[in-house]
C-alpha atoms as a PDB file:
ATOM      1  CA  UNK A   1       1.119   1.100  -1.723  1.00  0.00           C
ATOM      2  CA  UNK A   2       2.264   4.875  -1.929  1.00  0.00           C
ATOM      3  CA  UNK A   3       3.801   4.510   1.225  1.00  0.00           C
ATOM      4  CA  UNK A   4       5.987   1.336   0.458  1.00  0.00           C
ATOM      5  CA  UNK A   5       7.195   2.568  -3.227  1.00  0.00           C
ATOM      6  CA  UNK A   6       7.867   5.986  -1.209  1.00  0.00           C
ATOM      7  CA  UNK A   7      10.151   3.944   1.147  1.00  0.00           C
ATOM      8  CA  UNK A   8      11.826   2.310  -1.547  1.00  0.00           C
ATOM      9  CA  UNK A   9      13.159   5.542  -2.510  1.00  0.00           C
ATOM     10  CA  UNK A  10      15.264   5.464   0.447  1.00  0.00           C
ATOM     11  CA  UNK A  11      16.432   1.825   0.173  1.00  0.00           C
ATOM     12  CA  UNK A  12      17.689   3.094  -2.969  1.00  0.00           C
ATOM     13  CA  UNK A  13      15.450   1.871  -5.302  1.00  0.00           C
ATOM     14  CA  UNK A  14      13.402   3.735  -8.184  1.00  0.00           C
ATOM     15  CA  UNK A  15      10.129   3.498  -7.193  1.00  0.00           C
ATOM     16  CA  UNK A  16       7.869   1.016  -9.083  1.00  0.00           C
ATOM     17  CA  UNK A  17       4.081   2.254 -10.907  1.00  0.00           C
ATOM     18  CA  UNK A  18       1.660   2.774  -7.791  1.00  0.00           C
ATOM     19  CA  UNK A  19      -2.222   1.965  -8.017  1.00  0.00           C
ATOM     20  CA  UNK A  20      -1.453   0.046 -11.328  1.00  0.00           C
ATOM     21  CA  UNK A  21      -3.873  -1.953 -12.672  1.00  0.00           C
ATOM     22  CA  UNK A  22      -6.569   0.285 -11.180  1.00  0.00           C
ATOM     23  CA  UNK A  23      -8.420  -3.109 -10.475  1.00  0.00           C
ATOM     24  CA  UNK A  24      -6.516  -3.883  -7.412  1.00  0.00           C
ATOM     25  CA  UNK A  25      -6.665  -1.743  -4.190  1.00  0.00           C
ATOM     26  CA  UNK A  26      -3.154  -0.533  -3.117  1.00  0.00           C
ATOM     27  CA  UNK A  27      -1.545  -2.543  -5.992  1.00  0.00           C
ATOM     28  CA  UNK A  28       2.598  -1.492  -7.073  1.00  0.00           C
ATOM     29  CA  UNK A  29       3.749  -3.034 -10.373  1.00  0.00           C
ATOM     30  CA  UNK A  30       7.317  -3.974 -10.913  1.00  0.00           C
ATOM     31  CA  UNK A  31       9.063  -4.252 -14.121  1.00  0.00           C
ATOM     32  CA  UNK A  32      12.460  -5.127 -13.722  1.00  0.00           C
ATOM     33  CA  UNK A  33      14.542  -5.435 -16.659  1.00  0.00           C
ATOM     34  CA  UNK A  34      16.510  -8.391 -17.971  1.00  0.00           C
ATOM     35  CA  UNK A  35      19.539  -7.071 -17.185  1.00  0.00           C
ATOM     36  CA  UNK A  36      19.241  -6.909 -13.577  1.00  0.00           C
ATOM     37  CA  UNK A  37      20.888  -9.324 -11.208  1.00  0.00           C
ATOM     38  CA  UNK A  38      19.935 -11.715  -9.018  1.00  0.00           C
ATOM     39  CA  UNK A  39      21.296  -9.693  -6.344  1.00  0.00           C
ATOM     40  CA  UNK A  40      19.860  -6.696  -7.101  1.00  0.00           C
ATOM     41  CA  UNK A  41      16.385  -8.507  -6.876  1.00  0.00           C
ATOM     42  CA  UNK A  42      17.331 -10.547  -3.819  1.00  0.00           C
ATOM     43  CA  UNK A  43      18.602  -6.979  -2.187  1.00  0.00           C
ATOM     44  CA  UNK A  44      14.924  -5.634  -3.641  1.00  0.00           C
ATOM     45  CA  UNK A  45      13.326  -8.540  -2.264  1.00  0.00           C
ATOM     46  CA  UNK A  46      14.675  -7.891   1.265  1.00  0.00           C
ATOM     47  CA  UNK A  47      13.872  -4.084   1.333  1.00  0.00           C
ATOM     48  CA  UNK A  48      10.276  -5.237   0.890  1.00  0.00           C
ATOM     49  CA  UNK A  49      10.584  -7.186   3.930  1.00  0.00           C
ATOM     50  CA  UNK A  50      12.030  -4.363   6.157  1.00  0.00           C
ATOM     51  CA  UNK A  51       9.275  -2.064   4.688  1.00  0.00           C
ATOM     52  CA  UNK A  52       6.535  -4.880   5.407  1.00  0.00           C
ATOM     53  CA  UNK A  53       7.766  -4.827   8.738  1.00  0.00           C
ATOM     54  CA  UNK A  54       8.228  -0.858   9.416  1.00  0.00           C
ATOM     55  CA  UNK A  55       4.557  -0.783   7.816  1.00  0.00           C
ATOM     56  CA  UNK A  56       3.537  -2.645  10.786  1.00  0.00           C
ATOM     57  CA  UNK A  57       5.962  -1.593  13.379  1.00  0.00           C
ATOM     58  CA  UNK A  58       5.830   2.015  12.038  1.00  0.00           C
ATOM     59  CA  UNK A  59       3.300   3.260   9.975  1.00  0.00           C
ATOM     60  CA  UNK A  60       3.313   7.010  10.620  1.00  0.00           C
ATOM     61  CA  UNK A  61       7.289   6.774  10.043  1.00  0.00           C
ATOM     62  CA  UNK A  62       6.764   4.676   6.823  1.00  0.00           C
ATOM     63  CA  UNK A  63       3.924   7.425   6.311  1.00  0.00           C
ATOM     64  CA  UNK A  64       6.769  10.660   6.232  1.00  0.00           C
ATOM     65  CA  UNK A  65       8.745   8.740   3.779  1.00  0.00           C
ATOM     66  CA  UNK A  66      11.102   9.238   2.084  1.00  0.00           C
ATOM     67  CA  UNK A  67      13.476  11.509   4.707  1.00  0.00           C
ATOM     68  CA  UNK A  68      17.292  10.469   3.215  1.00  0.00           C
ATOM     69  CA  UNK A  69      16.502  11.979   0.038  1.00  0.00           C
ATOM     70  CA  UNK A  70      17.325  15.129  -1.733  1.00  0.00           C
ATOM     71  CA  UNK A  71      13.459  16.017  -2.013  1.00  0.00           C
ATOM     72  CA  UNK A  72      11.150  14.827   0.723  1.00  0.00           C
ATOM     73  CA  UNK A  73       7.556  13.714   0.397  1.00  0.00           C
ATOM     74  CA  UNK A  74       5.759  16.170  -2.290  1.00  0.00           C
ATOM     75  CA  UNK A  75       2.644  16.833  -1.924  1.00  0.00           C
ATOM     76  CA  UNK A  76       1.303  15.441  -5.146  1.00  0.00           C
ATOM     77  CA  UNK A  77      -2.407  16.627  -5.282  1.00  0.00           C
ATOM     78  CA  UNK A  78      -0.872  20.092  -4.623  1.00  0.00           C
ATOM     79  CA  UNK A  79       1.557  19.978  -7.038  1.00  0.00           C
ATOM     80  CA  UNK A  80      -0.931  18.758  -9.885  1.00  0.00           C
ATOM     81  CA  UNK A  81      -3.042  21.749  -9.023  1.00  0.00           C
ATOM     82  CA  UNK A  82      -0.589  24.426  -9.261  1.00  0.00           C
ATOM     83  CA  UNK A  83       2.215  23.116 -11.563  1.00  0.00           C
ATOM     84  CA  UNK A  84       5.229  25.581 -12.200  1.00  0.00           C
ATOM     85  CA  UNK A  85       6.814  23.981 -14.878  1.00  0.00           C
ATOM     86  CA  UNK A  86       9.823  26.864 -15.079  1.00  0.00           C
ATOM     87  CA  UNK A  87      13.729  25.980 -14.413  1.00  0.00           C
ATOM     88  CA  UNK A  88      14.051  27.935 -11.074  1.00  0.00           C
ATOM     89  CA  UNK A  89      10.808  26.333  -9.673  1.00  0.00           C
ATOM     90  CA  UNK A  90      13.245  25.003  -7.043  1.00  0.00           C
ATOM     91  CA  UNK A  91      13.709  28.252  -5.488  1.00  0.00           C
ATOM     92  CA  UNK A  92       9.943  28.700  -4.693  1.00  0.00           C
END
């Protein structure tokens, strides 16, 4: 699941809630809002499909997503251990 909403990021979506409801293994929850398009969800719809696929083609690739974006893959366990909540965090 963490992989796939991680690879949305560089299809250019936000990435939906991961392991939500905690009931279902690998589970991603999307809310889309009433506003959005059809073609927004139909363009949504088919970056699932290429990320279904690269899951199976290429799952250490879909693994070191996202690459495109400003900020790469954190490393979230390490960041919840040793937050730096400060404005030039960036530089660290």
């Amino acid at each position: 699941g963490l992989d796939v909403a991680k690879g949305l990021l560089e299809e250019g979506f936000h990435s939906p809630t991961v392991y939500f409801p905690l009931i279902v293994d690998e589970a991603l929850m999307f809310e889309p809002t009433e506003t959005e398009s059809l073609q927004t969800l139909e363009s949504l719809a088919a970056s699932l499909e290429r990320l279904v696929e690269r899951a199976q083609d290429d799952p250490e690739g879909l693994h070191r997503a996202p690459q495109s974006t400003p900020v790469s893959r954190v490393d979230e366990a390490r960041a919840a251990r040793h937050l730096i909540a400060t404005e030039d965090a960036a530089s660290r």
